[in-house]
C-alpha atoms as a PDB file:
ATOM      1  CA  UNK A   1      98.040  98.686  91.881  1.00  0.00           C
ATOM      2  CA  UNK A   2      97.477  95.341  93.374  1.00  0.00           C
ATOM      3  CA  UNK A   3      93.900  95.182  92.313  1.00  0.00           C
ATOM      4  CA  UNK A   4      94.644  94.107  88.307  1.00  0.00           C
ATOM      5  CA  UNK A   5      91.818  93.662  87.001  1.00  0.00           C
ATOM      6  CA  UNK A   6      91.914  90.449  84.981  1.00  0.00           C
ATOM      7  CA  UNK A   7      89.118  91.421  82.494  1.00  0.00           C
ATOM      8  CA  UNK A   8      92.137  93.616  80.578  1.00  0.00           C
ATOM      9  CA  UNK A   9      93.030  90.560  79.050  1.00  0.00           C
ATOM     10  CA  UNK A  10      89.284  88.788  78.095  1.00  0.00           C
ATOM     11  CA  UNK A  11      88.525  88.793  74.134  1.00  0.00           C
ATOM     12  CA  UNK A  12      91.445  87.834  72.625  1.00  0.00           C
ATOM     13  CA  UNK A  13      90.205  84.465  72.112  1.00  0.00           C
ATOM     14  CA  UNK A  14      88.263  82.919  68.955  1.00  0.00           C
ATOM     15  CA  UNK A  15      88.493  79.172  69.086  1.00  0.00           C
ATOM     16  CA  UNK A  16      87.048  77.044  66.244  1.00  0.00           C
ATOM     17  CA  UNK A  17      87.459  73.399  65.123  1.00  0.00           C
ATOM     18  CA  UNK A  18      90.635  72.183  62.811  1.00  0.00           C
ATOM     19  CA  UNK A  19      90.044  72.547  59.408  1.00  0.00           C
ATOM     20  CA  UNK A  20      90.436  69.243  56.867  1.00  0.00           C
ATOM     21  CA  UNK A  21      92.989  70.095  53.572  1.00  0.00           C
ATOM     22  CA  UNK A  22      89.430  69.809  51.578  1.00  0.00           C
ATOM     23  CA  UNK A  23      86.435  70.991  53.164  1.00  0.00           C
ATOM     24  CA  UNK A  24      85.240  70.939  57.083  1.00  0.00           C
ATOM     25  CA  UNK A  25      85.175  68.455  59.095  1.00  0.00           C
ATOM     26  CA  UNK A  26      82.322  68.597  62.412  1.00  0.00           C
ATOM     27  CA  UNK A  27      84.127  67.444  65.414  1.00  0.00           C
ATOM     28  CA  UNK A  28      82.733  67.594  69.346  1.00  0.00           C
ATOM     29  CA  UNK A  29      83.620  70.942  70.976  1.00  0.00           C
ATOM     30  CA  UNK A  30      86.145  71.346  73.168  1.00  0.00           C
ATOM     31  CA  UNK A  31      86.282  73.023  76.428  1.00  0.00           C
ATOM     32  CA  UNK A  32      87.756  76.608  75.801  1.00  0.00           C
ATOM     33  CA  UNK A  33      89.203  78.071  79.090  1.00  0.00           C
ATOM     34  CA  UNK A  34      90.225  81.625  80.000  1.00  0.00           C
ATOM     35  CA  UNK A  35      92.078  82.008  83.226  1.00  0.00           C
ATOM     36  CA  UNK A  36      95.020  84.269  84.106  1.00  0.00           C
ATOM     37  CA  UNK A  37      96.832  84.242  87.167  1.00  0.00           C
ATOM     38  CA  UNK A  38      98.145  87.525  89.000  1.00  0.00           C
ATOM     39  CA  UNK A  39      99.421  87.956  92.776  1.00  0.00           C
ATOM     40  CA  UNK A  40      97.196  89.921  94.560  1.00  0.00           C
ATOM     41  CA  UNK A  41      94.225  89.204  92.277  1.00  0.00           C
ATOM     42  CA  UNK A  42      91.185  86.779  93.043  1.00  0.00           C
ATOM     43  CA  UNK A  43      91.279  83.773  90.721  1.00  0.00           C
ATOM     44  CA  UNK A  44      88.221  83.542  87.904  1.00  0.00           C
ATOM     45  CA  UNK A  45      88.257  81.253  84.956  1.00  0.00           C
ATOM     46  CA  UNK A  46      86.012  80.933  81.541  1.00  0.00           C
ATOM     47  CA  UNK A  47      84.606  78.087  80.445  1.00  0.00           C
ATOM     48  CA  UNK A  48      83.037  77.854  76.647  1.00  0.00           C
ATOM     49  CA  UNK A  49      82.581  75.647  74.428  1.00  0.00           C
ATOM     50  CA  UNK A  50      84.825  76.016  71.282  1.00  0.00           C
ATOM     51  CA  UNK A  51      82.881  77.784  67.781  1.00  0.00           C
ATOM     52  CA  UNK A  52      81.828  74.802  65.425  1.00  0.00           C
ATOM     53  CA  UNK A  53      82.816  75.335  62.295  1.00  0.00           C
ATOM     54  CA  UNK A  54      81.500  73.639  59.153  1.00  0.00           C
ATOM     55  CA  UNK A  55      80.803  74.371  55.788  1.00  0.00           C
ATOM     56  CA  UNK A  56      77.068  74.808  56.157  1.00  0.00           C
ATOM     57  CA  UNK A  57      77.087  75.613  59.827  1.00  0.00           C
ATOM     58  CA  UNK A  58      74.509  78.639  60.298  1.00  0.00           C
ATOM     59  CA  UNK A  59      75.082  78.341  64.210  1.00  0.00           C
ATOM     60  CA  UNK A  60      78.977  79.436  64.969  1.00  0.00           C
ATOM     61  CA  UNK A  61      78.364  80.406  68.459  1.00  0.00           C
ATOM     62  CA  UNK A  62      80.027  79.613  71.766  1.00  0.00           C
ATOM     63  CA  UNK A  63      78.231  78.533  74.543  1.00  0.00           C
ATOM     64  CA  UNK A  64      79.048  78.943  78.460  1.00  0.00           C
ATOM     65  CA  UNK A  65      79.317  75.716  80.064  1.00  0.00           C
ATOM     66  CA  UNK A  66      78.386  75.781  83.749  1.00  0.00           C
ATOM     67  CA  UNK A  67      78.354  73.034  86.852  1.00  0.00           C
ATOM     68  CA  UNK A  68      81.841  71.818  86.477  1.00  0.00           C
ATOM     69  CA  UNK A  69      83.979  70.688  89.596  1.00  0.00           C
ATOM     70  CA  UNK A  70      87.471  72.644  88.703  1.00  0.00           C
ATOM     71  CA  UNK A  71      90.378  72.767  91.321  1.00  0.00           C
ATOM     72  CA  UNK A  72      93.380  74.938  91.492  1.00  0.00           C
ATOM     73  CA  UNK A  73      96.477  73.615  92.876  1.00  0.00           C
ATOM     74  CA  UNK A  74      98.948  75.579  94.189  1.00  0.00           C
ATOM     75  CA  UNK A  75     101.979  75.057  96.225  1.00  0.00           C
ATOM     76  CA  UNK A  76     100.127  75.307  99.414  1.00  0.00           C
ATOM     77  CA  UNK A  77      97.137  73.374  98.552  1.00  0.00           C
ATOM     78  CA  UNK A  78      93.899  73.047  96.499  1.00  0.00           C
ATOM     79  CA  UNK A  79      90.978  75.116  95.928  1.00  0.00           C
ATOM     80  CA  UNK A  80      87.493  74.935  94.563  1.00  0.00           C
ATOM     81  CA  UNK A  81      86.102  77.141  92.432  1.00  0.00           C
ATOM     82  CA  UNK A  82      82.244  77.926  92.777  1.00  0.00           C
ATOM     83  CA  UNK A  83      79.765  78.082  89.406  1.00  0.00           C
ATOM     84  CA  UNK A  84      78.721  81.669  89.227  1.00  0.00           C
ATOM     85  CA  UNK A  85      76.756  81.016  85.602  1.00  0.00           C
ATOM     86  CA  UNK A  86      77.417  82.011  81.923  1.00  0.00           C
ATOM     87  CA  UNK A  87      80.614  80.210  82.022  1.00  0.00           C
ATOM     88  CA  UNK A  88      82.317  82.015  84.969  1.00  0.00           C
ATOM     89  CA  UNK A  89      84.356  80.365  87.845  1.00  0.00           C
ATOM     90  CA  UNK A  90      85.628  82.221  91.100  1.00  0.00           C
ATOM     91  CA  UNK A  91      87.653  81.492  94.032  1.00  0.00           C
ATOM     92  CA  UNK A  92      85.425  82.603  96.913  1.00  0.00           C
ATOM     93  CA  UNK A  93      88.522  82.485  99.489  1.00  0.00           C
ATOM     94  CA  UNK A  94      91.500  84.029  99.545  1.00  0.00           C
ATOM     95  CA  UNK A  95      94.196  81.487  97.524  1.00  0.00           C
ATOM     96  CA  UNK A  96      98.009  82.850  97.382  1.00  0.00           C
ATOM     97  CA  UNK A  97      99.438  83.464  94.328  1.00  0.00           C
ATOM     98  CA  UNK A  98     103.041  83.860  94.705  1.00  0.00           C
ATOM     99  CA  UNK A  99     105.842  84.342  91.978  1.00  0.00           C
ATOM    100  CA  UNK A 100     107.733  81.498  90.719  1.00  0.00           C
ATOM    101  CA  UNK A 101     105.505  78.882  92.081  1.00  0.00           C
ATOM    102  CA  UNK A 102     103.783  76.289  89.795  1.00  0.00           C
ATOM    103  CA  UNK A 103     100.179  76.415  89.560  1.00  0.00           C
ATOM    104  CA  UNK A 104      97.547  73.723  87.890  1.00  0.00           C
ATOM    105  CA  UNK A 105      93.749  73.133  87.169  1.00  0.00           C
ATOM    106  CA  UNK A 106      91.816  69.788  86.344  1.00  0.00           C
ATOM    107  CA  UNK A 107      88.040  68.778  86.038  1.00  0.00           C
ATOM    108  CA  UNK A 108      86.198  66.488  83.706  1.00  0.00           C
ATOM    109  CA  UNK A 109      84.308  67.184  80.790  1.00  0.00           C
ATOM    110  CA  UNK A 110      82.632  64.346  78.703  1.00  0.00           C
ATOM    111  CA  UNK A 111      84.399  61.378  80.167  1.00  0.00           C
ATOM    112  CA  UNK A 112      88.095  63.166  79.632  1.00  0.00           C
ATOM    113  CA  UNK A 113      90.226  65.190  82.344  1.00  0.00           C
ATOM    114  CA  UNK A 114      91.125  68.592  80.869  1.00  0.00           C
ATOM    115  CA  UNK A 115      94.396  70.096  82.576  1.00  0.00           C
ATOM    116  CA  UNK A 116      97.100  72.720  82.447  1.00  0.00           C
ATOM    117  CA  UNK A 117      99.994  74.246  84.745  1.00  0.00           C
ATOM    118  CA  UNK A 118     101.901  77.626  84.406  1.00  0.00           C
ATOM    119  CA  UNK A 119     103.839  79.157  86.353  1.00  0.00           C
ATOM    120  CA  UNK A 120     104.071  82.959  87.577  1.00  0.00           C
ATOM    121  CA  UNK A 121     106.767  85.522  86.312  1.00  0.00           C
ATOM    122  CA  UNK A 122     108.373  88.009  88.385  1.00  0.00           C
ATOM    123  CA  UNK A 123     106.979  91.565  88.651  1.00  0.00           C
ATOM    124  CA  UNK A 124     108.591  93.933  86.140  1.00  0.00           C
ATOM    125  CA  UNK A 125     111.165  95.948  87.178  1.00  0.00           C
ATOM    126  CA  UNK A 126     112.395  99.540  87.098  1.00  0.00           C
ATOM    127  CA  UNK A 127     109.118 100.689  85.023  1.00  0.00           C
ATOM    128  CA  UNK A 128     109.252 103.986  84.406  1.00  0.00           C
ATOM    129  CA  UNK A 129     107.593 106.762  82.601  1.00  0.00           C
ATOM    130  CA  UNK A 130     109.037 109.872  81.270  1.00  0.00           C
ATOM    131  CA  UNK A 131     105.797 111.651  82.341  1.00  0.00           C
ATOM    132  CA  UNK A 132     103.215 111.908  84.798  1.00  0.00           C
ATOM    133  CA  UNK A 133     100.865 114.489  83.043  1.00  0.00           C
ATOM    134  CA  UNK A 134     100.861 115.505  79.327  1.00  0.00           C
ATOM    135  CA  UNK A 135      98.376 117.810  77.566  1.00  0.00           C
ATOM    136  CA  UNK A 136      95.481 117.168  74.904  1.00  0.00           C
ATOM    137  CA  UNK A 137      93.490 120.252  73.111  1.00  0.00           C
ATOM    138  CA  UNK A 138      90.025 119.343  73.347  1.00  0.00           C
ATOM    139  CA  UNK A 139      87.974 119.409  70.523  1.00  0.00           C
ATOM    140  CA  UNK A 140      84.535 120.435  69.784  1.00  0.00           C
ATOM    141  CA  UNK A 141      83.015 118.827  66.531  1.00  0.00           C
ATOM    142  CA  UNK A 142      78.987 118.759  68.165  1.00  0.00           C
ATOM    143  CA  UNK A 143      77.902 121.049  66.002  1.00  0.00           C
ATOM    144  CA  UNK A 144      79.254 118.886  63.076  1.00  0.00           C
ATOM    145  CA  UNK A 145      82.236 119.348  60.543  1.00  0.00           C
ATOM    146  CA  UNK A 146      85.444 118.318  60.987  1.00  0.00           C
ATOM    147  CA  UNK A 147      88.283 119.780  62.611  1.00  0.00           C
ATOM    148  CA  UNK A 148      91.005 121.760  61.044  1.00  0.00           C
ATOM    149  CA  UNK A 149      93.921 119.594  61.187  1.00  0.00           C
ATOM    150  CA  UNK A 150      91.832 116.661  61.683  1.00  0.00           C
ATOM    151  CA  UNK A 151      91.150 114.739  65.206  1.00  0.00           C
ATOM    152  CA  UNK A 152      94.738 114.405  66.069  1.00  0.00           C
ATOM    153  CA  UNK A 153      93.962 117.898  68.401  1.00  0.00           C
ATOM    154  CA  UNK A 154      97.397 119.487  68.095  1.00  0.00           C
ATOM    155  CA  UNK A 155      99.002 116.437  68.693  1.00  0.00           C
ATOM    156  CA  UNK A 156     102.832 117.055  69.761  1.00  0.00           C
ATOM    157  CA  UNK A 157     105.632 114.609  69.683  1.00  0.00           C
ATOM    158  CA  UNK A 158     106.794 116.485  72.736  1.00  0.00           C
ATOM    159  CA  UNK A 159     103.227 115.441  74.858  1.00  0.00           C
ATOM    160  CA  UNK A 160     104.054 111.518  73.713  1.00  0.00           C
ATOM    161  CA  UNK A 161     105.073 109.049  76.650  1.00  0.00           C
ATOM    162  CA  UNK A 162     108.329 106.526  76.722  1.00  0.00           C
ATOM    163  CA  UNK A 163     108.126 104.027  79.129  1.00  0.00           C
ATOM    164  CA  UNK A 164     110.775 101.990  79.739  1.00  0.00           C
ATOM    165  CA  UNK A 165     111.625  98.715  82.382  1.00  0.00           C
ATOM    166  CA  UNK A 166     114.414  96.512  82.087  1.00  0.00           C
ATOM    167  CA  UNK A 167     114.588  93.457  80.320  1.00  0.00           C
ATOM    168  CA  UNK A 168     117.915  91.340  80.794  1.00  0.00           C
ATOM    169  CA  UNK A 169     116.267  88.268  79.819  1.00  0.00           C
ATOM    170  CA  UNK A 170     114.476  88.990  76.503  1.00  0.00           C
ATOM    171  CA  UNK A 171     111.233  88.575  78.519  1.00  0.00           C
ATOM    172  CA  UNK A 172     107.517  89.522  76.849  1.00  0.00           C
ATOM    173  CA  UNK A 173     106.034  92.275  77.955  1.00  0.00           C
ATOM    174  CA  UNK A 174     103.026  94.178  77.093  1.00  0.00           C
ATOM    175  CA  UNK A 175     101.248  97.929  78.069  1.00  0.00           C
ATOM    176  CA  UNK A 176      97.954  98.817  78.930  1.00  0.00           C
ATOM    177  CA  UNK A 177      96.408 102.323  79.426  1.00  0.00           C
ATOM    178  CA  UNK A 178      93.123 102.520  80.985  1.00  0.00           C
ATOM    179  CA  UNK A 179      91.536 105.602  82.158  1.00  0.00           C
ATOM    180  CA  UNK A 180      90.659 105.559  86.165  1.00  0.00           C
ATOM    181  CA  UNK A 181      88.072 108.308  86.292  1.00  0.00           C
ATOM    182  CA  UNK A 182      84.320 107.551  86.940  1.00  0.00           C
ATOM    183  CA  UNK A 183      82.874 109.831  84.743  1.00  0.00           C
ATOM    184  CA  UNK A 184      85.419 110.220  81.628  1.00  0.00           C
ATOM    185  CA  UNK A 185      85.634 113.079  79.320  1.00  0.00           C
ATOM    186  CA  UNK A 186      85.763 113.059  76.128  1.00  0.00           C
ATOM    187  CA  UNK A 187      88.580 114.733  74.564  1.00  0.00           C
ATOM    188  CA  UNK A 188      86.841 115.000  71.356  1.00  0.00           C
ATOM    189  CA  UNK A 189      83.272 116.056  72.113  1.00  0.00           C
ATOM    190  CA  UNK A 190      80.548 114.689  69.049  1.00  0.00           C
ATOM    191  CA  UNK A 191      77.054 115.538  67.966  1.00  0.00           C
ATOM    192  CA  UNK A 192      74.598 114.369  70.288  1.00  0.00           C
ATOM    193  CA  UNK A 193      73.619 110.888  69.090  1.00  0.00           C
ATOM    194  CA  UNK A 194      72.505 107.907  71.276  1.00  0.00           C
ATOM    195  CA  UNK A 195      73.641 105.119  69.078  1.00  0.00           C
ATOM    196  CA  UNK A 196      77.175 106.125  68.804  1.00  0.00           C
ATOM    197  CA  UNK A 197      79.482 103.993  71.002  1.00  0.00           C
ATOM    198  CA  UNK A 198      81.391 105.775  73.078  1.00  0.00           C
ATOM    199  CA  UNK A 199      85.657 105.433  72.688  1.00  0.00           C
ATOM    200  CA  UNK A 200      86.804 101.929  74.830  1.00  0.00           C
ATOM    201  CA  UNK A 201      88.377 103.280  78.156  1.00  0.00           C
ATOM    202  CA  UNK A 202      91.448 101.794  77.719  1.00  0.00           C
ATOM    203  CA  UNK A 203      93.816 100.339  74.795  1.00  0.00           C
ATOM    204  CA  UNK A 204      96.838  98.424  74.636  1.00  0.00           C
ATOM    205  CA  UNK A 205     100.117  97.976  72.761  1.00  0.00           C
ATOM    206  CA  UNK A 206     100.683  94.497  71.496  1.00  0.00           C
ATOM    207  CA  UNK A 207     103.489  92.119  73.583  1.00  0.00           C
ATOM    208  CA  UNK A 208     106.618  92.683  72.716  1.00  0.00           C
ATOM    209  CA  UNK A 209     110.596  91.625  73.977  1.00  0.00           C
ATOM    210  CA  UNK A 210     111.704  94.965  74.118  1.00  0.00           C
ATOM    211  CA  UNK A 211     112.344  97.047  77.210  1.00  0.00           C
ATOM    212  CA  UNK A 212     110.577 100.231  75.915  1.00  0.00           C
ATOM    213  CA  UNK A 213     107.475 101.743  74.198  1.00  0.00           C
ATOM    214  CA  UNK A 214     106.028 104.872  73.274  1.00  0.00           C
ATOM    215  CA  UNK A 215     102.515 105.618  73.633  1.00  0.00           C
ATOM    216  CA  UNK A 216     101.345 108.427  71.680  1.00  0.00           C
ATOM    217  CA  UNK A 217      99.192 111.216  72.644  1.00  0.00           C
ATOM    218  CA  UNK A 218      96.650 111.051  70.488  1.00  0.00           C
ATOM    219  CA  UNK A 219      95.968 107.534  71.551  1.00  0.00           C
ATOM    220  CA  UNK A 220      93.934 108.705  74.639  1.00  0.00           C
ATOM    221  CA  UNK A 221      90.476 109.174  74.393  1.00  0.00           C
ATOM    222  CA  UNK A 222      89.397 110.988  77.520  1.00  0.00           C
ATOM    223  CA  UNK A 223      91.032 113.907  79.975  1.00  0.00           C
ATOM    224  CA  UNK A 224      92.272 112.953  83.449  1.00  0.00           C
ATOM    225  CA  UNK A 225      93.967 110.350  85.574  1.00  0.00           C
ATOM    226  CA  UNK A 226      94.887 107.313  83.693  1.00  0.00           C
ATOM    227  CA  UNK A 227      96.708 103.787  84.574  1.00  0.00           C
ATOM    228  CA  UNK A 228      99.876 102.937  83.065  1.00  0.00           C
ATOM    229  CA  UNK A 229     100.139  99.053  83.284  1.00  0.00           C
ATOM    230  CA  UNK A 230     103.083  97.243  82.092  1.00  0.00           C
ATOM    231  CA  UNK A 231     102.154  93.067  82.382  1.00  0.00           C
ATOM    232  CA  UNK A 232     105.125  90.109  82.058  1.00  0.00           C
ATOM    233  CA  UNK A 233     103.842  87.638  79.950  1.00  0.00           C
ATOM    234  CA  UNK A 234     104.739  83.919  79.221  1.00  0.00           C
ATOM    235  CA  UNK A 235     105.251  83.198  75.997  1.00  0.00           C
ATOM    236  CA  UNK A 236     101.625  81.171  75.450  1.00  0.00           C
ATOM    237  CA  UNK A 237      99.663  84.376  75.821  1.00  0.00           C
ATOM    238  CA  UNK A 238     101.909  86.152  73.491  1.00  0.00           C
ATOM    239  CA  UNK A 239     101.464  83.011  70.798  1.00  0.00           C
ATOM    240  CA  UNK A 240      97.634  83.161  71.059  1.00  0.00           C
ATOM    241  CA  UNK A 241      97.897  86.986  70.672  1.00  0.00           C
ATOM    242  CA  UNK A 242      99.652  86.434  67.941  1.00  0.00           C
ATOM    243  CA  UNK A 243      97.525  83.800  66.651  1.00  0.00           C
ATOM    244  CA  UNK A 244      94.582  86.184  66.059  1.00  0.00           C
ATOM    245  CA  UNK A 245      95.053  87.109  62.519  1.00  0.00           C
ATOM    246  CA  UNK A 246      93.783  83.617  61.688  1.00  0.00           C
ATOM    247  CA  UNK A 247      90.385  84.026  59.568  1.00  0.00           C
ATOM    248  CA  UNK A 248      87.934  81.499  57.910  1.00  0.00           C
ATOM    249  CA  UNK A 249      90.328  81.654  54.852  1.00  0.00           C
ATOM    250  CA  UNK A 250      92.849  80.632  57.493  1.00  0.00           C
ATOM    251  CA  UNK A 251      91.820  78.705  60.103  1.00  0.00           C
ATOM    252  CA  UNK A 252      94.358  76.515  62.023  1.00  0.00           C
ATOM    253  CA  UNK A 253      94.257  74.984  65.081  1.00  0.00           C
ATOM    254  CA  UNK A 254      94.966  77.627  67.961  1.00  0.00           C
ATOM    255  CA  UNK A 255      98.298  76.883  69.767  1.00  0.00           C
ATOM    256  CA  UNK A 256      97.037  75.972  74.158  1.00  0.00           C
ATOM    257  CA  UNK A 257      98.891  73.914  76.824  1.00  0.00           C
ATOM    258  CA  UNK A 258      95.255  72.621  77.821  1.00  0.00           C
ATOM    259  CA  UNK A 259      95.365  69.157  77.753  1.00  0.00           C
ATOM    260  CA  UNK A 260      91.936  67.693  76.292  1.00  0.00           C
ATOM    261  CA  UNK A 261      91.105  71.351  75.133  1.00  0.00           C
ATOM    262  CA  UNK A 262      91.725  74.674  74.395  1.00  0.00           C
ATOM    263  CA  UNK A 263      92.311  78.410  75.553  1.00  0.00           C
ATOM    264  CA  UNK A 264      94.638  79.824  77.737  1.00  0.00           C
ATOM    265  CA  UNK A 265      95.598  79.267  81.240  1.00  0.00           C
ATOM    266  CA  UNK A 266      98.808  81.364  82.463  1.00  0.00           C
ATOM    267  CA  UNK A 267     100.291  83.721  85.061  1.00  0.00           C
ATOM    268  CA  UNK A 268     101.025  87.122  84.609  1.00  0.00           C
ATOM    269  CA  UNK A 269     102.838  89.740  86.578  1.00  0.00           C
ATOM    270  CA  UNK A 270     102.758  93.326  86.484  1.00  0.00           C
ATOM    271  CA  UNK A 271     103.703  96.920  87.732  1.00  0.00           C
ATOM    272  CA  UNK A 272     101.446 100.605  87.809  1.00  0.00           C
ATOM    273  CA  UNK A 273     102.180 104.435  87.013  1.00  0.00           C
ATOM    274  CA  UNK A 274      99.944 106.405  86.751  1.00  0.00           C
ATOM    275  CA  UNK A 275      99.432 109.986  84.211  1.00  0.00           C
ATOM    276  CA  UNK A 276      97.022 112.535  83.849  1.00  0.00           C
ATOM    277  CA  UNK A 277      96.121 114.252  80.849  1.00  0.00           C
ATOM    278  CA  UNK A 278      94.491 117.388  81.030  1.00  0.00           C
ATOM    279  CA  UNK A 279      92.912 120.551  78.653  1.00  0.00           C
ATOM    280  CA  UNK A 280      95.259 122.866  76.848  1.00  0.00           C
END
């Protein structure tokens, strides 16, 4: 699936200013950027404003920051990315993204340069999944009540899917599922209620340096065709991943490679199966 889309990645991010040993300190906001690299992918980048944090602070929110001149550089050349508002940046060319090549970003915010490079991993290799389809019994709960057995809907080890790729060099890896039809179903249907939010259409397993992962069958959320995505990750996505759990009883400054501000800006690779699930 060369078309990745880049979006699977968005919302890990919660940036807000260092913490003193004894109180808050206010501090200018830095620049947060979002931006991940893929071959085959147009390139888009974020740009907020980190969360100010303060004792009293009753306005903790980020803001977009638009009309910045930001270049890529590649090993071919430069680009410009155009302002598309609320924060967003695009490439509105095609710019090759190739693996193992170096790639940077600069522009200026408040009388500083803020910069970063990465670099693109190779694809993953020999992903595989031990299925293609599995089944789910659908459930019916719209007339209220719960389930006998609960929502797992005669969930079977049997139905759960391993996939595996090789990893010789203790790389990071991580797997998304997202489901590819335009109209989803429901596995479990629910009473009729407009507020309720409806299942996300795709979930993830957290980054890991393993060559293998199970994803269980209950873990889908609608019937038919799904993606299996497996992404190679350098190691700064996985730290900010992992960086996550921090709270306002534990705030610490986020680890970046931005210089003059914050975020993430890194290449990732990946590889596509795809599985259907369908009604018992």
């Amino acid at each position: 699936m060369k078309n990745i889309h880049v979006y699977i990645f968005l919302g890990i991010m919660s940036f807000s200013c260092s913490s003193l040993e004894n109180g808050f300190e206010e501090t200018i906001p830095k620049p947060v950027v979002e931006a991940y690299l893929i071959p085959g992918a147009p390139i888009s980048l974020s740009v907020h404003t980190e969360i100010p944090y303060s004792a009293d602070s009753l306005a903790n929110k980020e803001k977009p920051v638009d009309g910045l001149k930001i270049t890529i550089t590649g090993p071919k050349g430069s680009i410009n990315l155009v302002s598309k508002g609320n924060g967003l940046y695009v490439s509105q060319s095609i710019f090759p993204i190739t693996v193992g090549s170096s790639y940077s970003f600069k522009f200026d915010y408040l009388g500083k340069q803020v910069s970063a490079t990465t670099q693109i991993p190779t694809k993953p290799l020999k992903f595989t999944s031990n299925k293609t389809v599995i089944s789910r019994q659908a459930i019916d709960i719209s007339a209220g009540g719960r389930p006998q057995g609960g929502f797992g809907g005669g969930a079977n080890v049997d139905n759960n899917v391993m996939l595996t790729w090789e990893n010789n060099t203790n790389d990071y890896y991580m797997s998304i599922i997202e489901s590819l039809e335009p109209n989803p179903v429901e596995i479990i249907k629910f009473p009729v209620d407009p507020t309720r939010v409806r299942p996300n259409i795709r979930f993830r397993n957290q980054p890991i340096q393993g060559n293998s992962a199970e994803i269980r069958s209950q873990s889908f959320q609608y019937f038919g065709q799904h993606a299996l995505i497996l992404f190679k990750l350098n190691s700064d996505y996985v730290a900010l991943y992992q960086r996550n759990g921090n709270t306002t009883q534990n705030i610490s400054t986020p680890p970046t490679t931005i210089l003059n501000g914050l975020g993430i800006f890194t290449g990732v690779n990946a590889d596509t199966l795809k599985i259907k699930v369908l009604p018992e």
